[in-house]
PDB file of N, CA and C in Angstrom:
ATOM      1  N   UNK A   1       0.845  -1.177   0.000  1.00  0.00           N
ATOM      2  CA  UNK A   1       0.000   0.000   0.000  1.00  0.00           C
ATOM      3  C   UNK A   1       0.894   1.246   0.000  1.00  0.00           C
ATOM      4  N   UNK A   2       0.370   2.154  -0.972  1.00  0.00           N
ATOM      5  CA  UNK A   2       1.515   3.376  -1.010  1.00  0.00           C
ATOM      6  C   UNK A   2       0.747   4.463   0.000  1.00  0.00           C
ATOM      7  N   UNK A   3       1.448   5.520   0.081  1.00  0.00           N
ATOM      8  CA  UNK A   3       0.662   6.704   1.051  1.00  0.00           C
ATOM      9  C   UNK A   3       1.669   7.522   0.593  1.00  0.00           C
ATOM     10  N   UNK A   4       0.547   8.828   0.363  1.00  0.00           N
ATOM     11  CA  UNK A   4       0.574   9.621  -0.461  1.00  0.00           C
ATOM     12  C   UNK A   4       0.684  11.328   0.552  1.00  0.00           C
ATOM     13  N   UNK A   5       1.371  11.989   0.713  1.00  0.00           N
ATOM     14  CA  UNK A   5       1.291  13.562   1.175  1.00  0.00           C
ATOM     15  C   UNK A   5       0.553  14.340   1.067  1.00  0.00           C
ATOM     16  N   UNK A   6      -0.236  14.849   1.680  1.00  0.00           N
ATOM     17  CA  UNK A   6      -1.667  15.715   0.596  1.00  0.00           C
ATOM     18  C   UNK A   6      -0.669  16.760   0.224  1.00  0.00           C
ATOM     19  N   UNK A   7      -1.345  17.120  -1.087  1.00  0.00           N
ATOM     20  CA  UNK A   7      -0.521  18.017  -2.046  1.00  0.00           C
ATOM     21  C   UNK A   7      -1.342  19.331  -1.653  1.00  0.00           C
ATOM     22  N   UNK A   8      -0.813  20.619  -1.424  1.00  0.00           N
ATOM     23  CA  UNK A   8      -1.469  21.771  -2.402  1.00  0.00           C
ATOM     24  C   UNK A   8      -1.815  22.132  -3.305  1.00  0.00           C
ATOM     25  N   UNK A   9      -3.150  22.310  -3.296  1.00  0.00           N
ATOM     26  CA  UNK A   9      -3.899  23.046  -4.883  1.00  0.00           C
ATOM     27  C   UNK A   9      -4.029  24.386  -5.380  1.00  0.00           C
ATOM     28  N   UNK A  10      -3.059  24.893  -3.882  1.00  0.00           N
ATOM     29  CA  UNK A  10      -3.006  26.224  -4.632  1.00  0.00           C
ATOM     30  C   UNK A  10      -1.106  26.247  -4.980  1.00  0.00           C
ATOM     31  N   UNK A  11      -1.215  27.239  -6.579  1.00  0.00           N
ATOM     32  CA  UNK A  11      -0.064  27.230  -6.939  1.00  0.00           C
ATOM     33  C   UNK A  11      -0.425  28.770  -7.116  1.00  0.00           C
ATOM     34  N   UNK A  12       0.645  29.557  -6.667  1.00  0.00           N
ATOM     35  CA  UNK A  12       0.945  30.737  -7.157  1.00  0.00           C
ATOM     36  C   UNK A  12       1.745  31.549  -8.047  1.00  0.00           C
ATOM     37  N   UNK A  13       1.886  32.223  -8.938  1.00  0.00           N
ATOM     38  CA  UNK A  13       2.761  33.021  -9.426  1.00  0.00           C
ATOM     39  C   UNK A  13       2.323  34.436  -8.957  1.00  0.00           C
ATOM     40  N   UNK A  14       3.993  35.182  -8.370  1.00  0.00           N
ATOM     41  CA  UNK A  14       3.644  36.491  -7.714  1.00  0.00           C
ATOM     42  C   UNK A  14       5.193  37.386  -8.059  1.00  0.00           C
ATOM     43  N   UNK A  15       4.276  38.258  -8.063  1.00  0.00           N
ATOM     44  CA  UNK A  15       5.155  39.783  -8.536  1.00  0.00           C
ATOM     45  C   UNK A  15       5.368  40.917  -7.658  1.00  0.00           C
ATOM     46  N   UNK A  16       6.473  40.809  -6.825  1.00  0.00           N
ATOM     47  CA  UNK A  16       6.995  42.206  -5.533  1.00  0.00           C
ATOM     48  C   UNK A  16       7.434  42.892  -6.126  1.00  0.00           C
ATOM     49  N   UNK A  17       7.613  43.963  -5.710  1.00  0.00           N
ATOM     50  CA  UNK A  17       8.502  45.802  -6.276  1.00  0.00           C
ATOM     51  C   UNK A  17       9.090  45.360  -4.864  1.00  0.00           C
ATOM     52  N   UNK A  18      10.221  45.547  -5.016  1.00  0.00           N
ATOM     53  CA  UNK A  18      11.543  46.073  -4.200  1.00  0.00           C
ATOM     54  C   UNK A  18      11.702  46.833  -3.954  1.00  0.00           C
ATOM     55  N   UNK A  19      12.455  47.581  -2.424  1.00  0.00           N
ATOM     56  CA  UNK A  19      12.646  49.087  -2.193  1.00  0.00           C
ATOM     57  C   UNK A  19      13.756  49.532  -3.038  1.00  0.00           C
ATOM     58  N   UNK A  20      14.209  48.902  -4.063  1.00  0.00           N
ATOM     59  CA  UNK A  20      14.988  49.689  -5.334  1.00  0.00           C
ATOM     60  C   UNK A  20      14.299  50.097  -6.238  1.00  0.00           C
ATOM     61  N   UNK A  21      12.934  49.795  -6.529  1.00  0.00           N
ATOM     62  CA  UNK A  21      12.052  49.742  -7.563  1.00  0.00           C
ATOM     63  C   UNK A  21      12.296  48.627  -8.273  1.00  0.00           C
ATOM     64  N   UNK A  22      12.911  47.093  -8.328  1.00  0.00           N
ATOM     65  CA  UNK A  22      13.167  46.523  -9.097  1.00  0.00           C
ATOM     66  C   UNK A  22      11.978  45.488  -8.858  1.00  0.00           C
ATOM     67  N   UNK A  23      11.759  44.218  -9.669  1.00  0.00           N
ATOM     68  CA  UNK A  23      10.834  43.823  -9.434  1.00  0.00           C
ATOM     69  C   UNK A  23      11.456  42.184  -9.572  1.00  0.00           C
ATOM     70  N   UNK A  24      10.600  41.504  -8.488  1.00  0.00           N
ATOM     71  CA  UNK A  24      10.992  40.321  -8.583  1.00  0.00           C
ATOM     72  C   UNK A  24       9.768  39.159  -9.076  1.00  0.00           C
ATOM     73  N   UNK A  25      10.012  37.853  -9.787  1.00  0.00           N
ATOM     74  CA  UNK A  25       8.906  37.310  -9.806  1.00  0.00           C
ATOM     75  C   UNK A  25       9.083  36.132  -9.061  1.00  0.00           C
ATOM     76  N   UNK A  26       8.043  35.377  -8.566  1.00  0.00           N
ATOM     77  CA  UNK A  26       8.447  34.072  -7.762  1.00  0.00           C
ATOM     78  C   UNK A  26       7.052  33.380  -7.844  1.00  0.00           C
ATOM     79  N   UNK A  27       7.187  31.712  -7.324  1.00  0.00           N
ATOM     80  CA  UNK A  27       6.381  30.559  -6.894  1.00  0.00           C
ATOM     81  C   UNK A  27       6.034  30.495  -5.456  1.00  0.00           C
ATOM     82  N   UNK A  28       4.926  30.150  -5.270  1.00  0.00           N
ATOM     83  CA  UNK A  28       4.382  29.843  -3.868  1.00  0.00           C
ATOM     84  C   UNK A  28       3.328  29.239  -3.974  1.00  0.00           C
ATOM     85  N   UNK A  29       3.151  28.270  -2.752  1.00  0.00           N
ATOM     86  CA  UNK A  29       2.066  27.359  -1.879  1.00  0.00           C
ATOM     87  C   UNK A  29       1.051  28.555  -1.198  1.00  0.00           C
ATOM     88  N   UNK A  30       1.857  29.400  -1.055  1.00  0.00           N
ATOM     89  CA  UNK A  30       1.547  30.459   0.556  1.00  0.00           C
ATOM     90  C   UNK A  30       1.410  31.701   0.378  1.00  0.00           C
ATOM     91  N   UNK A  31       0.796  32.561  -0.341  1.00  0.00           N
ATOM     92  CA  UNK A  31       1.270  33.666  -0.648  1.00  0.00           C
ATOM     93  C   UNK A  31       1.649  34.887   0.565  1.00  0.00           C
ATOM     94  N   UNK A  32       0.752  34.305   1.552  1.00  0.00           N
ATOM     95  CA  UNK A  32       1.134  35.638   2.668  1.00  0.00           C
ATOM     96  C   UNK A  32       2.284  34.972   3.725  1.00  0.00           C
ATOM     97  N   UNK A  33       2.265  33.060   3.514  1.00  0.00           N
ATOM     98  CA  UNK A  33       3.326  32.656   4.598  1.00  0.00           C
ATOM     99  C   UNK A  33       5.035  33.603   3.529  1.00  0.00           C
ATOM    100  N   UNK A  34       4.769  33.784   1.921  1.00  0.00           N
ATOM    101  CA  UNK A  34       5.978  33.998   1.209  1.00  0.00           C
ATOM    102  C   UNK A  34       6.616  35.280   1.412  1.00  0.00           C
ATOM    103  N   UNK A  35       5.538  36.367   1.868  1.00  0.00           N
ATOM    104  CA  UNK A  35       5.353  37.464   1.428  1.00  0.00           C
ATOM    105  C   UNK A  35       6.026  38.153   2.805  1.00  0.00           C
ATOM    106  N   UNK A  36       6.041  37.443   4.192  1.00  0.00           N
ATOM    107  CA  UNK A  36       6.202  37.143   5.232  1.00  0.00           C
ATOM    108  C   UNK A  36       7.799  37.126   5.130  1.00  0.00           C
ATOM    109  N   UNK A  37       8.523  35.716   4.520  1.00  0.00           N
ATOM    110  CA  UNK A  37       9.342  35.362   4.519  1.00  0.00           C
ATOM    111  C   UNK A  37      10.197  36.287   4.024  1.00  0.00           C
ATOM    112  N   UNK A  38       9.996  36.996   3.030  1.00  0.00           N
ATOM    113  CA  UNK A  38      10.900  38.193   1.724  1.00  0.00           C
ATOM    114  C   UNK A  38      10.771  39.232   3.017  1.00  0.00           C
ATOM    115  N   UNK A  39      10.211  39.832   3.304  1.00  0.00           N
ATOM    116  CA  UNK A  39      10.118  40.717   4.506  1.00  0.00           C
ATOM    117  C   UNK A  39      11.002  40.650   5.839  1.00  0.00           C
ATOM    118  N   UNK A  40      11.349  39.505   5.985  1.00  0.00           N
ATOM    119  CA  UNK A  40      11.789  38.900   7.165  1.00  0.00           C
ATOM    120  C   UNK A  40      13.439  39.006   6.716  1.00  0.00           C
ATOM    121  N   UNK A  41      13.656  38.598   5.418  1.00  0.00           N
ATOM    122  CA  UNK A  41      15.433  38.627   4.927  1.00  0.00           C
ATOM    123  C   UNK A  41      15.091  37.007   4.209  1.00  0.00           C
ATOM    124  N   UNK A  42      14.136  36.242   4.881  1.00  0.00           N
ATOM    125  CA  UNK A  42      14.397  34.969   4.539  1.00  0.00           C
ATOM    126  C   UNK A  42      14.062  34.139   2.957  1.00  0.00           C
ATOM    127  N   UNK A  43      13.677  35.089   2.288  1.00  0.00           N
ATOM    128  CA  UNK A  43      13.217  34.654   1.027  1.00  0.00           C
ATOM    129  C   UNK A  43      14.454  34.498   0.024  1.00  0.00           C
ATOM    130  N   UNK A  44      13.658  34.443  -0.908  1.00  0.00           N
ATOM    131  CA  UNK A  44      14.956  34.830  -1.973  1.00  0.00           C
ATOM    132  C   UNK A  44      16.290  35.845  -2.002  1.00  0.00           C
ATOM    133  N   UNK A  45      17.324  35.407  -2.074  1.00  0.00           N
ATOM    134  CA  UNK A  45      18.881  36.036  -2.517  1.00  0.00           C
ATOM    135  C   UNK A  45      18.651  37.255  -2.689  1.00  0.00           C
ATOM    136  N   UNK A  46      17.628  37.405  -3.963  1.00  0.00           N
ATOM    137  CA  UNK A  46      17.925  38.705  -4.649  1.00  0.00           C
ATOM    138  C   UNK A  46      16.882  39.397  -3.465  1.00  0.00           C
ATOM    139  N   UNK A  47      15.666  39.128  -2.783  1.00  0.00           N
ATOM    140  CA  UNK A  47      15.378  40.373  -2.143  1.00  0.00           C
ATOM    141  C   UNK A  47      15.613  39.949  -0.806  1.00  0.00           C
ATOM    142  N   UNK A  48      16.887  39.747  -0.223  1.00  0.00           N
ATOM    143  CA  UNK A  48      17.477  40.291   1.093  1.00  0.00           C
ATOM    144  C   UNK A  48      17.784  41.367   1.353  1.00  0.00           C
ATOM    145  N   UNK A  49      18.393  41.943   0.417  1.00  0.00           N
ATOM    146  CA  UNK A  49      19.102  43.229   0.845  1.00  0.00           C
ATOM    147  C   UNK A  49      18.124  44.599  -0.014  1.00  0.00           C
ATOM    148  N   UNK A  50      17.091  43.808  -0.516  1.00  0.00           N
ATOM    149  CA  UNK A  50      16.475  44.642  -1.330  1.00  0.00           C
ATOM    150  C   UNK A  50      14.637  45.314  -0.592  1.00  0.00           C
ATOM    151  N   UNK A  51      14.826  44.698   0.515  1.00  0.00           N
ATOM    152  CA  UNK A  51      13.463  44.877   1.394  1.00  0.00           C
ATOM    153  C   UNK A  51      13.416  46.270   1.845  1.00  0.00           C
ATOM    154  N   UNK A  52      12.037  46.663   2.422  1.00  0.00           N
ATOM    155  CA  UNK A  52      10.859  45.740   2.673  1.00  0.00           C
ATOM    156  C   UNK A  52      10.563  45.727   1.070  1.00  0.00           C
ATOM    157  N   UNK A  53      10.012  44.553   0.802  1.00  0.00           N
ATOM    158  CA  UNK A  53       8.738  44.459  -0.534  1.00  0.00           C
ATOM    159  C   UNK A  53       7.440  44.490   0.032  1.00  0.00           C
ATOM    160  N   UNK A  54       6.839  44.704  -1.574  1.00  0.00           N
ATOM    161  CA  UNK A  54       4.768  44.733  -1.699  1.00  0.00           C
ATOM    162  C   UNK A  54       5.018  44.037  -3.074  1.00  0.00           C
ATOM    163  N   UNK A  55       3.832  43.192  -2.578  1.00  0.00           N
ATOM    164  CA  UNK A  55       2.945  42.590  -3.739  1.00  0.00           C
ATOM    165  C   UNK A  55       2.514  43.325  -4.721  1.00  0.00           C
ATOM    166  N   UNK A  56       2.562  43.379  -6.032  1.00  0.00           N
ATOM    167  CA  UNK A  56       1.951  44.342  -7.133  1.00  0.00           C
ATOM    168  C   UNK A  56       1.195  43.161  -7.885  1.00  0.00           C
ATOM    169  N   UNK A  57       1.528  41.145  -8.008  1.00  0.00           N
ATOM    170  CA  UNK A  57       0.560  41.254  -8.832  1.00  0.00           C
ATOM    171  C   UNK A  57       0.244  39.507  -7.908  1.00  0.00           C
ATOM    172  N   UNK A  58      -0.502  38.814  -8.176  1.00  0.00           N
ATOM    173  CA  UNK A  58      -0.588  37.121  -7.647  1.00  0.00           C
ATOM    174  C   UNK A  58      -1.826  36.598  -8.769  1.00  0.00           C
ATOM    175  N   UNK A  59      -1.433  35.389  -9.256  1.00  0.00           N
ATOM    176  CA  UNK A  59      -1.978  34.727  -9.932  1.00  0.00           C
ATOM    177  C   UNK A  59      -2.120  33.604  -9.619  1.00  0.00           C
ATOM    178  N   UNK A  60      -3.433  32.918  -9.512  1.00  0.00           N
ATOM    179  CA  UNK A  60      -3.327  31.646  -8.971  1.00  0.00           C
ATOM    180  C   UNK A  60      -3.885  30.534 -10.108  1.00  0.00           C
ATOM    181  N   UNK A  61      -2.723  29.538 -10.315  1.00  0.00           N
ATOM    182  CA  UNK A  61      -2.846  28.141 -11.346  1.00  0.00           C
ATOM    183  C   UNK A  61      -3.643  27.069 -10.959  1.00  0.00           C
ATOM    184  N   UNK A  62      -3.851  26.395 -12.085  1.00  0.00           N
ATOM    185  CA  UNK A  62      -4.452  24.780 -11.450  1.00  0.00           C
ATOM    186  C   UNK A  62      -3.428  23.867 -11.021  1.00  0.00           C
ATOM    187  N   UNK A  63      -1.988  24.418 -11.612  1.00  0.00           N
ATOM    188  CA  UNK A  63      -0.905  23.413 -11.599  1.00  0.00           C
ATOM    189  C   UNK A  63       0.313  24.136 -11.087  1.00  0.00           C
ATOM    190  N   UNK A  64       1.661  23.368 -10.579  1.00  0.00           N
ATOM    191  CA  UNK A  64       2.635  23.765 -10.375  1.00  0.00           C
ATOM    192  C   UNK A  64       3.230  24.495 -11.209  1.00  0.00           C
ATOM    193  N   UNK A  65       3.264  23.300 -12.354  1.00  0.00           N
ATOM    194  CA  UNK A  65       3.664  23.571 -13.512  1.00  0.00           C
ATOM    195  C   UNK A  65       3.742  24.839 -14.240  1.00  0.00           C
ATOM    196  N   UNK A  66       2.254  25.220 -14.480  1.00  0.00           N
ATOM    197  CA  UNK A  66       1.601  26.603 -15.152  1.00  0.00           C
ATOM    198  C   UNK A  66       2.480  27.455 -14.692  1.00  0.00           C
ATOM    199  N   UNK A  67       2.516  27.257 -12.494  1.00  0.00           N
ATOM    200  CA  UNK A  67       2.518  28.446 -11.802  1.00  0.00           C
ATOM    201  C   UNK A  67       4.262  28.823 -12.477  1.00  0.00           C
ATOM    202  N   UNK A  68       5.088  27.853 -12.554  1.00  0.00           N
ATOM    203  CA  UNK A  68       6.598  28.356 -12.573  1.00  0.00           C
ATOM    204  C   UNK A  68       6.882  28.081 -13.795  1.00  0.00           C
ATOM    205  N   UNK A  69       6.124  28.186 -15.094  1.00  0.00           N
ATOM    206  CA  UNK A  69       5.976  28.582 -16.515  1.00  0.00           C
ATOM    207  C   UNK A  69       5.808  30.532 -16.061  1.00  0.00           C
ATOM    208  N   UNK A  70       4.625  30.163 -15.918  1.00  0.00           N
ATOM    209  CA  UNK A  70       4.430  31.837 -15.998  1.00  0.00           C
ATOM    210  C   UNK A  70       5.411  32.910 -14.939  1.00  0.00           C
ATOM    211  N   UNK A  71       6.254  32.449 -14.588  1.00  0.00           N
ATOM    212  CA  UNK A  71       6.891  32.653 -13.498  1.00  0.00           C
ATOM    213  C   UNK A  71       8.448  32.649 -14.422  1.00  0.00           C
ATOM    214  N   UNK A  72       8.381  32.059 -14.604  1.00  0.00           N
ATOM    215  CA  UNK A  72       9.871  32.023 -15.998  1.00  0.00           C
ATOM    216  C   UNK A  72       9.363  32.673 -17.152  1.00  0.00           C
ATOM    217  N   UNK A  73       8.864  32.793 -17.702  1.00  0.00           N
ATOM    218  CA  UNK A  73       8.006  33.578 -18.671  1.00  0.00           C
ATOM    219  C   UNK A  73       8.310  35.066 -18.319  1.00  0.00           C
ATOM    220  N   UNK A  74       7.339  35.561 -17.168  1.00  0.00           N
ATOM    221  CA  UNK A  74       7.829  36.760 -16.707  1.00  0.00           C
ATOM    222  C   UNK A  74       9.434  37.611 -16.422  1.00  0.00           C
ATOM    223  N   UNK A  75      10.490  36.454 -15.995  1.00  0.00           N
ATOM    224  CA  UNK A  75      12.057  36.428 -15.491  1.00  0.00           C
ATOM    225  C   UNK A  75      12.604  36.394 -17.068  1.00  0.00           C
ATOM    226  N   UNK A  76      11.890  36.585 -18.361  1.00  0.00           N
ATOM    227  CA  UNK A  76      12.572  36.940 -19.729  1.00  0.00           C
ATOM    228  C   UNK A  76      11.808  37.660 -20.260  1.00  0.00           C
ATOM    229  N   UNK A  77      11.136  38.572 -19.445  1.00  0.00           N
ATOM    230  CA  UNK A  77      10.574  40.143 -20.394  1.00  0.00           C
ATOM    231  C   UNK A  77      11.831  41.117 -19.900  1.00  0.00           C
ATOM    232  N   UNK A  78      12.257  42.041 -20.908  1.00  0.00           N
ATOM    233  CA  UNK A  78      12.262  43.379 -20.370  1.00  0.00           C
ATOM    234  C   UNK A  78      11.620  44.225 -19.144  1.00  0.00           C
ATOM    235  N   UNK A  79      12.536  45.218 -18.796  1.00  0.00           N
ATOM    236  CA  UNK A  79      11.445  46.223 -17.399  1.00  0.00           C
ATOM    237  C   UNK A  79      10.655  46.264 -18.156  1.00  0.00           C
ATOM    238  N   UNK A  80      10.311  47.238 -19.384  1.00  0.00           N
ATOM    239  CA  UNK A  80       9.108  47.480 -20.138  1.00  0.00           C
ATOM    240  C   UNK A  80       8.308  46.939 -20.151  1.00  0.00           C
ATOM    241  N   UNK A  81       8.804  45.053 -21.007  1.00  0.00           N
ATOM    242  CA  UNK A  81       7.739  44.392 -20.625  1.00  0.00           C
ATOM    243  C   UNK A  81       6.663  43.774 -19.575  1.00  0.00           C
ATOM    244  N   UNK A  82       7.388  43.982 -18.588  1.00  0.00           N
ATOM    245  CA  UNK A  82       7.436  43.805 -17.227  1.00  0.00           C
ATOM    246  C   UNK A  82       5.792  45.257 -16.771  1.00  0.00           C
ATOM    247  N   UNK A  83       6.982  45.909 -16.891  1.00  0.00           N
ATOM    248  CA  UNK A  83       5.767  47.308 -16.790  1.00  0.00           C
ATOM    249  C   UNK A  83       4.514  47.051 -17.156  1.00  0.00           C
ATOM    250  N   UNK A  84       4.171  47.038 -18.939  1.00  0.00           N
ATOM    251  CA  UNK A  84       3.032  46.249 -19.778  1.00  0.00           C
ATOM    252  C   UNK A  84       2.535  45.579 -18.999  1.00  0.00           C
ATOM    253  N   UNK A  85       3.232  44.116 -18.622  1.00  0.00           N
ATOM    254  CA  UNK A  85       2.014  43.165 -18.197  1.00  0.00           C
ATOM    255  C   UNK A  85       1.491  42.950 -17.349  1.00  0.00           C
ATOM    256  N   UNK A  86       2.151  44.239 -16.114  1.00  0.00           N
ATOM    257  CA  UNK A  86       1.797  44.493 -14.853  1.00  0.00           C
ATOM    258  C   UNK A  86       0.548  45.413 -14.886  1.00  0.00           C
ATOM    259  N   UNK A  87       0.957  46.363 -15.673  1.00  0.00           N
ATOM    260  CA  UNK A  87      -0.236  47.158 -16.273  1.00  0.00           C
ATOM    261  C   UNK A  87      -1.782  46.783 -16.946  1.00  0.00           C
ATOM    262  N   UNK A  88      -1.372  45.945 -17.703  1.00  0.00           N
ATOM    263  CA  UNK A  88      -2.393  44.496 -18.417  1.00  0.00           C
ATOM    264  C   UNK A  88      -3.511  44.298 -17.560  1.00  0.00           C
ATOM    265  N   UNK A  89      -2.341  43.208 -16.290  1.00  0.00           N
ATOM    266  CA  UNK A  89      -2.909  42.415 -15.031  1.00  0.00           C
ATOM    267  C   UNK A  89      -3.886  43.103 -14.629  1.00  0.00           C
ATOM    268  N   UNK A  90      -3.895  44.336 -14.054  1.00  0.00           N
ATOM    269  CA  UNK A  90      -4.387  45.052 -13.576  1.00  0.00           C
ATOM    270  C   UNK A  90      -5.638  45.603 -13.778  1.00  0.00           C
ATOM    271  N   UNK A  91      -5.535  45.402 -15.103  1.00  0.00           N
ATOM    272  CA  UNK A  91      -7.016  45.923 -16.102  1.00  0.00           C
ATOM    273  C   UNK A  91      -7.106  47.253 -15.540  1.00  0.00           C
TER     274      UNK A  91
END
């Protein structure tokens, strides 16, 4: 008999502004346990030294997959493009 972990069904893709103005994109289970963590120093490399962050955009997938497609997707636009599809999101 196998046994199985319950999985999360929520997948996120999310978009912080940095106190440089730069913008980061990332994956999450958690969006406010993540959002928490980047705030704290404990998140990602690039925003340790780049805090406090805010959320500007969160998208939520059916799949992991999707979530860190669109998540790499975003990490090869231009700022510009970046700008655009933040702008887009937003309607």
């Amino acid at each position: 008999m196998k046994y199985f972990m319950e999985k999360s069904n929520n997948h996120f893709f999310y978009v912080l502004e940095c106190r440089d103005g730069s913008y980061y994109g990332g994956y999450t289970t958690d969006i406010k346990r993540r959002l928490i963590q980047h705030n704290k120093g404990k998140g990602a490399k690039y925003t340790r030294s780049r805090g406090p962050v805010h959320l500007l955009h969160c998208k939520e997938y059916p799949s992991q997959r999707e979530a860190m497609q669109a998540e790499y997707q975003f990490k090869q636009l231009t700022r510009a493009q970046k700008e655009k599809y933040l702008h887009e999101e937003r309607g």
